[in-house]
C-alpha atoms as a PDB file:
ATOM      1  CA  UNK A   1       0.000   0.000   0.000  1.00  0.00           C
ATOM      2  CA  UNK A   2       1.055   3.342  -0.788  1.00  0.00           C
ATOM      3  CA  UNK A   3       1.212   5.882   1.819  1.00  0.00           C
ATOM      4  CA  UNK A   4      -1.000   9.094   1.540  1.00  0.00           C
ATOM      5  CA  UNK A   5       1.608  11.276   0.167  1.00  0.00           C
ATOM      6  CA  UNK A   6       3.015   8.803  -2.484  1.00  0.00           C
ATOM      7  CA  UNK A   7      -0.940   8.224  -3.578  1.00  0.00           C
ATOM      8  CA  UNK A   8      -1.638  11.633  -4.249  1.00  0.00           C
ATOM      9  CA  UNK A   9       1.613  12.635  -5.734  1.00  0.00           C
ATOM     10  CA  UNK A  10       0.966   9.662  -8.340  1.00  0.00           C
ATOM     11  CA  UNK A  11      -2.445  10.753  -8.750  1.00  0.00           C
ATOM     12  CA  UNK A  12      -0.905  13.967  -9.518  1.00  0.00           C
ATOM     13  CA  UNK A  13       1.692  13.019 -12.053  1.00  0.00           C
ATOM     14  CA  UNK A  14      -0.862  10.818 -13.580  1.00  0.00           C
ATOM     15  CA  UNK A  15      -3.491  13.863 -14.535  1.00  0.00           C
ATOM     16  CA  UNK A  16      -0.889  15.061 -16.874  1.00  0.00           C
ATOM     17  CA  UNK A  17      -1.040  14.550 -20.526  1.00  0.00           C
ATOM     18  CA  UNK A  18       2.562  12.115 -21.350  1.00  0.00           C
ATOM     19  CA  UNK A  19       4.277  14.228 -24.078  1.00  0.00           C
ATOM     20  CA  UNK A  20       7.335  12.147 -24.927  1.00  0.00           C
ATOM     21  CA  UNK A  21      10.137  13.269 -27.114  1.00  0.00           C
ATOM     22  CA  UNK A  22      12.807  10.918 -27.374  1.00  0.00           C
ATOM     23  CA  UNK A  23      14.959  13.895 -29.075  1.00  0.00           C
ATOM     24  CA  UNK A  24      15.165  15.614 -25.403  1.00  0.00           C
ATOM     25  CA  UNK A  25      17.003  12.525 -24.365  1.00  0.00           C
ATOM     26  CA  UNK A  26      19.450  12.392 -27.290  1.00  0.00           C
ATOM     27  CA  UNK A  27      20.270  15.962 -26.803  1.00  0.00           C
ATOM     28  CA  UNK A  28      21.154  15.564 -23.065  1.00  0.00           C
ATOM     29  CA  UNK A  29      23.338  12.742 -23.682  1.00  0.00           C
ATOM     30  CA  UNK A  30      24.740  13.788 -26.855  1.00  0.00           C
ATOM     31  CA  UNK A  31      25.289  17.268 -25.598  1.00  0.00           C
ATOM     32  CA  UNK A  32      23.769  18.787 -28.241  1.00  0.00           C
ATOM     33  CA  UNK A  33      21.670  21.338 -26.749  1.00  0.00           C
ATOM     34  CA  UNK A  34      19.680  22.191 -24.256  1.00  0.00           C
ATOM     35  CA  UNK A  35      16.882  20.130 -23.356  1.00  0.00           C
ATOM     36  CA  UNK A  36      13.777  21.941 -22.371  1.00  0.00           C
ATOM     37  CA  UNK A  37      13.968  20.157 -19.694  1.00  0.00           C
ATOM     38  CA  UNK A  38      15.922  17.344 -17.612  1.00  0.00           C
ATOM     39  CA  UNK A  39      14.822  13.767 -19.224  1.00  0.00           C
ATOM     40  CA  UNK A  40      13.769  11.222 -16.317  1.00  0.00           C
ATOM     41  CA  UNK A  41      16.430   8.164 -16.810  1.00  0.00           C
ATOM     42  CA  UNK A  42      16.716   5.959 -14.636  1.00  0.00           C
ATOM     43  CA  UNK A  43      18.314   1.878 -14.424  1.00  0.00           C
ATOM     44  CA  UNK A  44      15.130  -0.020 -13.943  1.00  0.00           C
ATOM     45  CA  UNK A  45      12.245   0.141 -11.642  1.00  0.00           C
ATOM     46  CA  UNK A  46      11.363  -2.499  -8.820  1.00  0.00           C
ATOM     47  CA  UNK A  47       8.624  -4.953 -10.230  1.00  0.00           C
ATOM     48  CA  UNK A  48       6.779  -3.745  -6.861  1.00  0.00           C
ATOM     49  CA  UNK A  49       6.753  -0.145  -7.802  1.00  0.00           C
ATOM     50  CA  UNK A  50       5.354  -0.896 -11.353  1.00  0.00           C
ATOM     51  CA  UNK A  51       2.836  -3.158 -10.437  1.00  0.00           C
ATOM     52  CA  UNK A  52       1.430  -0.600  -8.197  1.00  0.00           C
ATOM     53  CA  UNK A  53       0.893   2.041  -9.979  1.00  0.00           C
ATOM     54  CA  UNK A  54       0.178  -0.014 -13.107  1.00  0.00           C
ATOM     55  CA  UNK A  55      -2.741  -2.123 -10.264  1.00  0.00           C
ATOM     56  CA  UNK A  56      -1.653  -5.575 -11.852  1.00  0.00           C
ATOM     57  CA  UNK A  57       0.393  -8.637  -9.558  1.00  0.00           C
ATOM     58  CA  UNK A  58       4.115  -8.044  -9.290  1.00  0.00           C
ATOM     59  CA  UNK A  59       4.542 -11.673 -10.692  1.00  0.00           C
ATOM     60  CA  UNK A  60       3.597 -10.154 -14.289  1.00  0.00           C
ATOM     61  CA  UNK A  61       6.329  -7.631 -13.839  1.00  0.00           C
ATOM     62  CA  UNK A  62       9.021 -10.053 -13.017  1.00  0.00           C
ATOM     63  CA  UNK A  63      11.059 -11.754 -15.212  1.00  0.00           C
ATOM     64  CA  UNK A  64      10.774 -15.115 -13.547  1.00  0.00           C
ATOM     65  CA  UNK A  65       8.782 -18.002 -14.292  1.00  0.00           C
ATOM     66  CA  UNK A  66       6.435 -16.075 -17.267  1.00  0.00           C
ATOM     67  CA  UNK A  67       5.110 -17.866 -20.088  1.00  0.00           C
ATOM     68  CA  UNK A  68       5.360 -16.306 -23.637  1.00  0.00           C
ATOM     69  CA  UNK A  69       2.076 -14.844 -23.680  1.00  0.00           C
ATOM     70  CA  UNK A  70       3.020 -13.490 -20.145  1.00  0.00           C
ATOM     71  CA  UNK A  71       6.639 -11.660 -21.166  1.00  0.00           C
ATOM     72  CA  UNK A  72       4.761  -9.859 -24.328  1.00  0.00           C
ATOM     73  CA  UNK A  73       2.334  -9.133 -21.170  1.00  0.00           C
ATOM     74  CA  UNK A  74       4.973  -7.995 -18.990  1.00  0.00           C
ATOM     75  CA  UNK A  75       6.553  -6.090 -21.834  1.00  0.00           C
ATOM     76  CA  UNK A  76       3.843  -4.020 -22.261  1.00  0.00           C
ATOM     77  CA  UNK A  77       3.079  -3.242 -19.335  1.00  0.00           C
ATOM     78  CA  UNK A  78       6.594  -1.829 -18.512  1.00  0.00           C
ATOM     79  CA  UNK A  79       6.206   0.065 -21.857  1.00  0.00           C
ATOM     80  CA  UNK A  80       2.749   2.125 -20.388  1.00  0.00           C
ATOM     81  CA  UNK A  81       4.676   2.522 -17.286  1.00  0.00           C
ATOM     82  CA  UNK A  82       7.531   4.423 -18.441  1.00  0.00           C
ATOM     83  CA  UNK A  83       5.202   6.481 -20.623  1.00  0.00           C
ATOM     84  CA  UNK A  84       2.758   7.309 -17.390  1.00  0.00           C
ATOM     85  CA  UNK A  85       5.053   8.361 -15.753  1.00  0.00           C
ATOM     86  CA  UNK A  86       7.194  10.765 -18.409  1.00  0.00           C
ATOM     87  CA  UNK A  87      10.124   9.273 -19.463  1.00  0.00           C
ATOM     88  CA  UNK A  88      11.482   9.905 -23.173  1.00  0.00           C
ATOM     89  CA  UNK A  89      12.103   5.822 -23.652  1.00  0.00           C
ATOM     90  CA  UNK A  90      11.545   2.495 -22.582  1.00  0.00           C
ATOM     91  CA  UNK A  91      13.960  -0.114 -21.777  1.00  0.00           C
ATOM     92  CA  UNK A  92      14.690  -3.602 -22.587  1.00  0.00           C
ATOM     93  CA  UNK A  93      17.171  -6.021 -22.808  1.00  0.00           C
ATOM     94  CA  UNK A  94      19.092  -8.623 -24.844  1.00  0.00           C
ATOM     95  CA  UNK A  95      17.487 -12.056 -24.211  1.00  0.00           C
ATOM     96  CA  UNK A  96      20.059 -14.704 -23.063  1.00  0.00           C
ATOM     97  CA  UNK A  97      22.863 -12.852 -21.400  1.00  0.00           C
ATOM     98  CA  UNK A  98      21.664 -14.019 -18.093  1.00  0.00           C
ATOM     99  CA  UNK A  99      23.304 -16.492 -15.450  1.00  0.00           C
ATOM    100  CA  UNK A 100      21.724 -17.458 -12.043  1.00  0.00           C
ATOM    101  CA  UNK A 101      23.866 -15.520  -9.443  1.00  0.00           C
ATOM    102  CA  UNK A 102      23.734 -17.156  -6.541  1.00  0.00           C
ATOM    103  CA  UNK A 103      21.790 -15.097  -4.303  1.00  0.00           C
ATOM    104  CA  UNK A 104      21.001 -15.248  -0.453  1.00  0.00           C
ATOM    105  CA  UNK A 105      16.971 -14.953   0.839  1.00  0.00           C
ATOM    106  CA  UNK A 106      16.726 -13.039   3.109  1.00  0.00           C
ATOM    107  CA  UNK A 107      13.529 -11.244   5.061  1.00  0.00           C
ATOM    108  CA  UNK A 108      12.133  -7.686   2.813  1.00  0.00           C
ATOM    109  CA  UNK A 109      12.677  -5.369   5.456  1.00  0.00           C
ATOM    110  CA  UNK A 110      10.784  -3.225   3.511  1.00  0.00           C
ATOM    111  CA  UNK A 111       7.421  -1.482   5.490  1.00  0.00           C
ATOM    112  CA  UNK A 112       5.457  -1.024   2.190  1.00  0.00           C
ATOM    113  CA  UNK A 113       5.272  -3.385  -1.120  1.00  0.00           C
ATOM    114  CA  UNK A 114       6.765  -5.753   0.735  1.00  0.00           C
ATOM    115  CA  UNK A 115       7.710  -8.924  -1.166  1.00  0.00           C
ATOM    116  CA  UNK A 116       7.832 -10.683   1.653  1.00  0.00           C
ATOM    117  CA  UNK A 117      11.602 -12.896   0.648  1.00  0.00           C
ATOM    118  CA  UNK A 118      14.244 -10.613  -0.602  1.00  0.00           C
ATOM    119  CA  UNK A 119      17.353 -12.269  -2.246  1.00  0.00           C
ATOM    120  CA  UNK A 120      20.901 -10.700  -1.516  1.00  0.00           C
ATOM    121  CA  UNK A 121      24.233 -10.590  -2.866  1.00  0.00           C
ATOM    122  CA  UNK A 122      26.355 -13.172  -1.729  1.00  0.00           C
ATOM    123  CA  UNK A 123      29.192 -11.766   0.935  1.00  0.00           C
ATOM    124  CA  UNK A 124      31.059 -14.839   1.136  1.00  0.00           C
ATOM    125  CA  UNK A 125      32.661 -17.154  -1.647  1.00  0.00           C
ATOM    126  CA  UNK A 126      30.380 -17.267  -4.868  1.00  0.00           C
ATOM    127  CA  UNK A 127      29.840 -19.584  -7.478  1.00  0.00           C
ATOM    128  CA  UNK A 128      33.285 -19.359  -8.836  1.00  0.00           C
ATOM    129  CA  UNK A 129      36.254 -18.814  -6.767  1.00  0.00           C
ATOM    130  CA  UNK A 130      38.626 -21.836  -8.850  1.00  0.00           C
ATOM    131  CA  UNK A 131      40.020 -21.940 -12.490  1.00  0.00           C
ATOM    132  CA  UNK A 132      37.723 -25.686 -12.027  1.00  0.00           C
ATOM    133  CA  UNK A 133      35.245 -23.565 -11.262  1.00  0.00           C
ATOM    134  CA  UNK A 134      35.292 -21.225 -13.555  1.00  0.00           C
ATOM    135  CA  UNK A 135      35.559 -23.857 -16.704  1.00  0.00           C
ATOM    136  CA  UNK A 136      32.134 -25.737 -15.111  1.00  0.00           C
ATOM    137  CA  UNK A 137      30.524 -22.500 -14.966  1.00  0.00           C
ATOM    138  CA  UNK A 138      27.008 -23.002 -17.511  1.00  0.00           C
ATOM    139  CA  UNK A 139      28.251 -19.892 -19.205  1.00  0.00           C
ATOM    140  CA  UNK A 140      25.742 -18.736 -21.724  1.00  0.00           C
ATOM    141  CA  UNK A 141      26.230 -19.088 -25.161  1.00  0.00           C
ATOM    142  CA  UNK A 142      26.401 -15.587 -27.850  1.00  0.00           C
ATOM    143  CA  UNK A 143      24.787 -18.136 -30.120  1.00  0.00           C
ATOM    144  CA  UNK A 144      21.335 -17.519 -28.116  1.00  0.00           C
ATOM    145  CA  UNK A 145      21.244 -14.003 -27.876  1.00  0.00           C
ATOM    146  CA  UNK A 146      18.090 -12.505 -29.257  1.00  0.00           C
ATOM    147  CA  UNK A 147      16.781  -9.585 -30.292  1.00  0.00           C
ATOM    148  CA  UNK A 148      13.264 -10.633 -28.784  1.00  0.00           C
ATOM    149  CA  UNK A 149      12.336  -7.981 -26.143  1.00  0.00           C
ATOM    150  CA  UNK A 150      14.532  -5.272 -28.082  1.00  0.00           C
ATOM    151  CA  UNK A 151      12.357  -5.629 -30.863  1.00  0.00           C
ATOM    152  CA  UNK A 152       8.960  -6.097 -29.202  1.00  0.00           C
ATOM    153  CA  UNK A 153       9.523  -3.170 -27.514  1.00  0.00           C
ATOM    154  CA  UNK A 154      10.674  -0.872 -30.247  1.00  0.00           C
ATOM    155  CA  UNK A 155       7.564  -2.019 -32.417  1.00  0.00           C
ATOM    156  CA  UNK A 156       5.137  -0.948 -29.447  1.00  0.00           C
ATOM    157  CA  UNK A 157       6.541   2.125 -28.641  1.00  0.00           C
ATOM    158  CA  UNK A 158       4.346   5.128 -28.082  1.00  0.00           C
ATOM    159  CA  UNK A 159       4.390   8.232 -29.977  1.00  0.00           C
ATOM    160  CA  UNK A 160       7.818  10.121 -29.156  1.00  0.00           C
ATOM    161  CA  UNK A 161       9.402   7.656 -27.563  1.00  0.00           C
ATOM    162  CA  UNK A 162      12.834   6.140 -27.965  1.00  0.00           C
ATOM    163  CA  UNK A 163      14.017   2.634 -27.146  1.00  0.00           C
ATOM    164  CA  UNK A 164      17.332   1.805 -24.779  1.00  0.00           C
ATOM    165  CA  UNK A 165      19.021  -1.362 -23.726  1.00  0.00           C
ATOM    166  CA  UNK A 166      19.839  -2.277 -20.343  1.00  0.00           C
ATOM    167  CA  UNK A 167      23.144  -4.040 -19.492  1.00  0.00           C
ATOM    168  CA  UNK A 168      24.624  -4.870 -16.456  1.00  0.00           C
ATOM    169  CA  UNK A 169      28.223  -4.180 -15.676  1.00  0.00           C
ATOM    170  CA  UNK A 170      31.114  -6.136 -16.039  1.00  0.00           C
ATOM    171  CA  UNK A 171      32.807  -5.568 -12.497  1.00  0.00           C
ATOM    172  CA  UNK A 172      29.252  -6.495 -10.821  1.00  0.00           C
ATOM    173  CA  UNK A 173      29.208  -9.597 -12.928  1.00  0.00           C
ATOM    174  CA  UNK A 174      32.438 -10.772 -12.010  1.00  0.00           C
ATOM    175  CA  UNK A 175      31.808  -9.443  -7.890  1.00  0.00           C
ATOM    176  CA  UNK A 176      28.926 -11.285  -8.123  1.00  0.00           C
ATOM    177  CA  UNK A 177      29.863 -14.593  -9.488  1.00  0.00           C
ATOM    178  CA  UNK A 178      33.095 -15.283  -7.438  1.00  0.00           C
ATOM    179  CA  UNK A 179      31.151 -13.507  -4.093  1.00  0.00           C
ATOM    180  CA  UNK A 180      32.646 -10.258  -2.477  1.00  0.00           C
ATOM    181  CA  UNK A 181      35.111 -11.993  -0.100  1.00  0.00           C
ATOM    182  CA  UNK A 182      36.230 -14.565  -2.782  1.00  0.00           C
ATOM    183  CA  UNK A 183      36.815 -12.012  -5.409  1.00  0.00           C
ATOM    184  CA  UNK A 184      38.995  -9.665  -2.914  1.00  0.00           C
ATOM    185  CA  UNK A 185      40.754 -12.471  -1.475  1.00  0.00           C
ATOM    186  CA  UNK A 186      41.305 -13.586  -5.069  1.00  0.00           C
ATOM    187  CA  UNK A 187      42.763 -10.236  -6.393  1.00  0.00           C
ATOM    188  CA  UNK A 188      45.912 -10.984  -3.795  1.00  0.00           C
ATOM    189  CA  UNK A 189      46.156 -14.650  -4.475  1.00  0.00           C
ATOM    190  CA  UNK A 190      44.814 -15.813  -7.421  1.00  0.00           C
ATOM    191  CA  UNK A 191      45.319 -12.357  -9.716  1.00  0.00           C
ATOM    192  CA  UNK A 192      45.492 -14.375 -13.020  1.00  0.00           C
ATOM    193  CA  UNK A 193      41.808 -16.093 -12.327  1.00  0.00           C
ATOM    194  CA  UNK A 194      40.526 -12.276 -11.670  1.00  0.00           C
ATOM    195  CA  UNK A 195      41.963 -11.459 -14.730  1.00  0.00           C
ATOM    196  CA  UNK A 196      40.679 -14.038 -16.634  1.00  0.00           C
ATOM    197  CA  UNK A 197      37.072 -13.198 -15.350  1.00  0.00           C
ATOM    198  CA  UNK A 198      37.027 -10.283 -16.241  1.00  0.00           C
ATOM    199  CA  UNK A 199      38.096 -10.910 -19.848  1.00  0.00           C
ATOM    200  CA  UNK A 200      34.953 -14.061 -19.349  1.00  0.00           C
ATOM    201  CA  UNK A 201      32.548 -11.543 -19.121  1.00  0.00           C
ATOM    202  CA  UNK A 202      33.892  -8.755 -21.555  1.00  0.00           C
ATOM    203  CA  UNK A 203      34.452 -11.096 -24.340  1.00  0.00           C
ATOM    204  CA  UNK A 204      30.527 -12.209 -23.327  1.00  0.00           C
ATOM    205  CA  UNK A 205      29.118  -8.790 -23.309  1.00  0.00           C
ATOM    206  CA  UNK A 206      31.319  -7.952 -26.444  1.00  0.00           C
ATOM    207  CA  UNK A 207      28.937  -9.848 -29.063  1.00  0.00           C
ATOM    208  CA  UNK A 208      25.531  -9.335 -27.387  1.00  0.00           C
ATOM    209  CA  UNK A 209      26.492  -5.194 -27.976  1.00  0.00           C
ATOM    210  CA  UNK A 210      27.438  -6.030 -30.907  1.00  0.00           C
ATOM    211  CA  UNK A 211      23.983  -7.892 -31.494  1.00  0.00           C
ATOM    212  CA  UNK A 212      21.775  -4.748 -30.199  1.00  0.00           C
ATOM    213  CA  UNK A 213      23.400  -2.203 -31.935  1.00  0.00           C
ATOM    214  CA  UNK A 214      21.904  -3.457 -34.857  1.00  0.00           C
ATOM    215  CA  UNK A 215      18.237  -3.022 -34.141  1.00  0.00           C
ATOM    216  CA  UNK A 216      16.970  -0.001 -35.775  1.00  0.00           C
ATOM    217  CA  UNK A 217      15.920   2.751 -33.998  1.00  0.00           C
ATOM    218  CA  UNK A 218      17.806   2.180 -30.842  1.00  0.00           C
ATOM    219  CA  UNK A 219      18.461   5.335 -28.804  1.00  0.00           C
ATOM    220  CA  UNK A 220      20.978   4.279 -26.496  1.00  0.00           C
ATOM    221  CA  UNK A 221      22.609   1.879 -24.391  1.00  0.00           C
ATOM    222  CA  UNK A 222      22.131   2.294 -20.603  1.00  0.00           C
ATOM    223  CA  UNK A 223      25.431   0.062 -18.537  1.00  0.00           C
ATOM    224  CA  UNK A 224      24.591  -0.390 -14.580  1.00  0.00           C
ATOM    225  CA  UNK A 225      27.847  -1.283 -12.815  1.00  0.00           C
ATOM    226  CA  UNK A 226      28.320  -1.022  -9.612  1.00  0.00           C
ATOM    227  CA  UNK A 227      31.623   0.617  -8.976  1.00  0.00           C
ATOM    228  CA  UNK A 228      31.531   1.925  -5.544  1.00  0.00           C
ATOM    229  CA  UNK A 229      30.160   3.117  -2.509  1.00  0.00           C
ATOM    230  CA  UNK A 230      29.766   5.973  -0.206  1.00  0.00           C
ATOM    231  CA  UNK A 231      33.035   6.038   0.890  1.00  0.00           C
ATOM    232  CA  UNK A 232      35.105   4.893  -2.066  1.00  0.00           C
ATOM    233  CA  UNK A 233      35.322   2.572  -5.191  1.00  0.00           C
ATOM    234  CA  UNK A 234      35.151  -1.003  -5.405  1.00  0.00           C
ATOM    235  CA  UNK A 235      38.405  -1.443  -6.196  1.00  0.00           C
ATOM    236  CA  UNK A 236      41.706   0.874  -6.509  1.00  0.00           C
ATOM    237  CA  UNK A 237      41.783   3.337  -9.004  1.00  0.00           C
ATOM    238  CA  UNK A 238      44.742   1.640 -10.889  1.00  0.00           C
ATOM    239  CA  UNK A 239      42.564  -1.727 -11.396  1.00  0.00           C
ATOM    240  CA  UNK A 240      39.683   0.210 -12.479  1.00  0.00           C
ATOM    241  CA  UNK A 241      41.609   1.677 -15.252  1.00  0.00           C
ATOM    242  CA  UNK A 242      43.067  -1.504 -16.274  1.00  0.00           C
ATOM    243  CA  UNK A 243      40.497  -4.025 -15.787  1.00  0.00           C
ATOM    244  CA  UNK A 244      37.130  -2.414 -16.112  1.00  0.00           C
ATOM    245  CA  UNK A 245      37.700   1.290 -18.032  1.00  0.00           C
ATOM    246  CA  UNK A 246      38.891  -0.789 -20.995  1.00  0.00           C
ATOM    247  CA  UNK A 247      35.977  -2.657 -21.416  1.00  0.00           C
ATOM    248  CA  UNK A 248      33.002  -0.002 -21.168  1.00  0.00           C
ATOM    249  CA  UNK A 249      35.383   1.952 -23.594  1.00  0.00           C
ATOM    250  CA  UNK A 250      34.463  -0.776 -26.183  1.00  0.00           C
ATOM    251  CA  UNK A 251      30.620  -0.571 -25.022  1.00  0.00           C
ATOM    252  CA  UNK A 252      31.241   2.963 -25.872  1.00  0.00           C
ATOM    253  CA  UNK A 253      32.700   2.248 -29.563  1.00  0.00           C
ATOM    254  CA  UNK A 254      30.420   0.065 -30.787  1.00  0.00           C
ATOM    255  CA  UNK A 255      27.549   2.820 -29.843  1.00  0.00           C
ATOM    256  CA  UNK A 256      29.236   4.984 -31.403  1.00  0.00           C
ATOM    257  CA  UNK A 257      29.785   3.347 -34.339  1.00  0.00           C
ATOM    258  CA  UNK A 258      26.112   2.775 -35.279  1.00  0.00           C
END
């Protein structure tokens, strides 16, 4: 449930007409000019938060356990969300560049849209934390990226609006995979399998970039990585610049290029 001031600001947002111009975005991140006013951008937006302003079950706007009548569903219901609530574009993703992190439940803490079993990232050792472990890894394969949700998307898209894919970051990837402790005990005593991760998961996001620049009309790509905290980064400075910079300047080229 919504608390009284969150209702009525929503209720408020949602009298106004959407007038969505994807060229206000471009010209904010192409610095270009000056937009006429700040586009809304943001990551992605909890499946909770969407399904209550959109008044449908959370389940529809998760990406778990859907039929393929239910992820058109689910796509379109992100796609009137975004537009409600004045953005210039909607997301999606490329379909197949996905592993199961291992994840801890835990207890939502939360006091409102409370999904009752929240999972967390793992603190300890993760999946991988061996070269053995890394080779038995279920990896997934370029050769099933698709273009599905991209596309479905971009051919539903509202008047005005502009289409950007989501990726996740390669540092996050490889944090999450060999768990927080294992990867920073690894970067002091096994540097060469920290190294080789992160050119895993590079070389893996290299071809499904490749794959979405392709679809016409795209506006952008949008990278989530999470590179620090409150207090710091992740990781020094130096191994930013050597082992993740390189890699999102790539990201960077092959937007560029298109």
């Amino acid at each position: 449930m919504m608390n009284s001031v969150a209702s009525g600001l929503l209720q408020e947002i949602l009298s106004r007409k959407p007038e969505p111009d994807v060229k206000r975005l471009r010209a904010a991140l192409g610095r270009s000019g000056l937009p006429d006013r700040v586009p809304f951008m943001e990551l992605f937006a909890d499946p909770e938060i969407m399904a209550s302003i959109l008044r449908k079950p959370a389940r529809l706007l998760t990406d778990e356990g859907l039929n393929a009548s239910e992820k058109k569903e689910r796509l379109s219901l992100i796609i009137r969300f975004y537009e409600m609530l004045g953005y210039d574009y909607v997301p999606a993703t490329v379909d197949g560049l996905e592993v199961d992190f291992p994840r801890i439940p835990g207890r939502d803490p939360s006091p409102s849209l409370n999904r009752g079993v929240r999972k967390w990232a793992v603190e300890g050792e993760g999946a991988i934390t061996t070269w053995e472990g890394s080779k038995a890894f279920p990896w997934p394969d370029p050769e099933g990226f698709r273009l599905t949700s991209l596309e479905h998307v971009r051919d539903h898209l509202p008047a005005g609006m502009g289409l950007v894919c989501n990726f996740s970051g390669v540092l996050e990837w490889v944090m999450w995979l060999m768990g927080f402790r294992g990867f920073f005990q690894s970067v002091y005593r096994q540097p060469g399998l920290v190294d080789a991760m992160f050119e895993k998961v590079g070389e893996l996001f290299l071809p499904a970039f490749r794959l979405a620049a392709k679809v016409k009309g795209l506006t952008a790509f949008f990278v989530g990585d999470d590179w620090g905290f409150k207090n710091g980064t992740m990781i020094s400075p130096r191994m930013m610049r050597e082992k993740v910079f390189p890699w999102h300047r790539r990201f960077a080229e092959i937007a560029h290029s298109h």
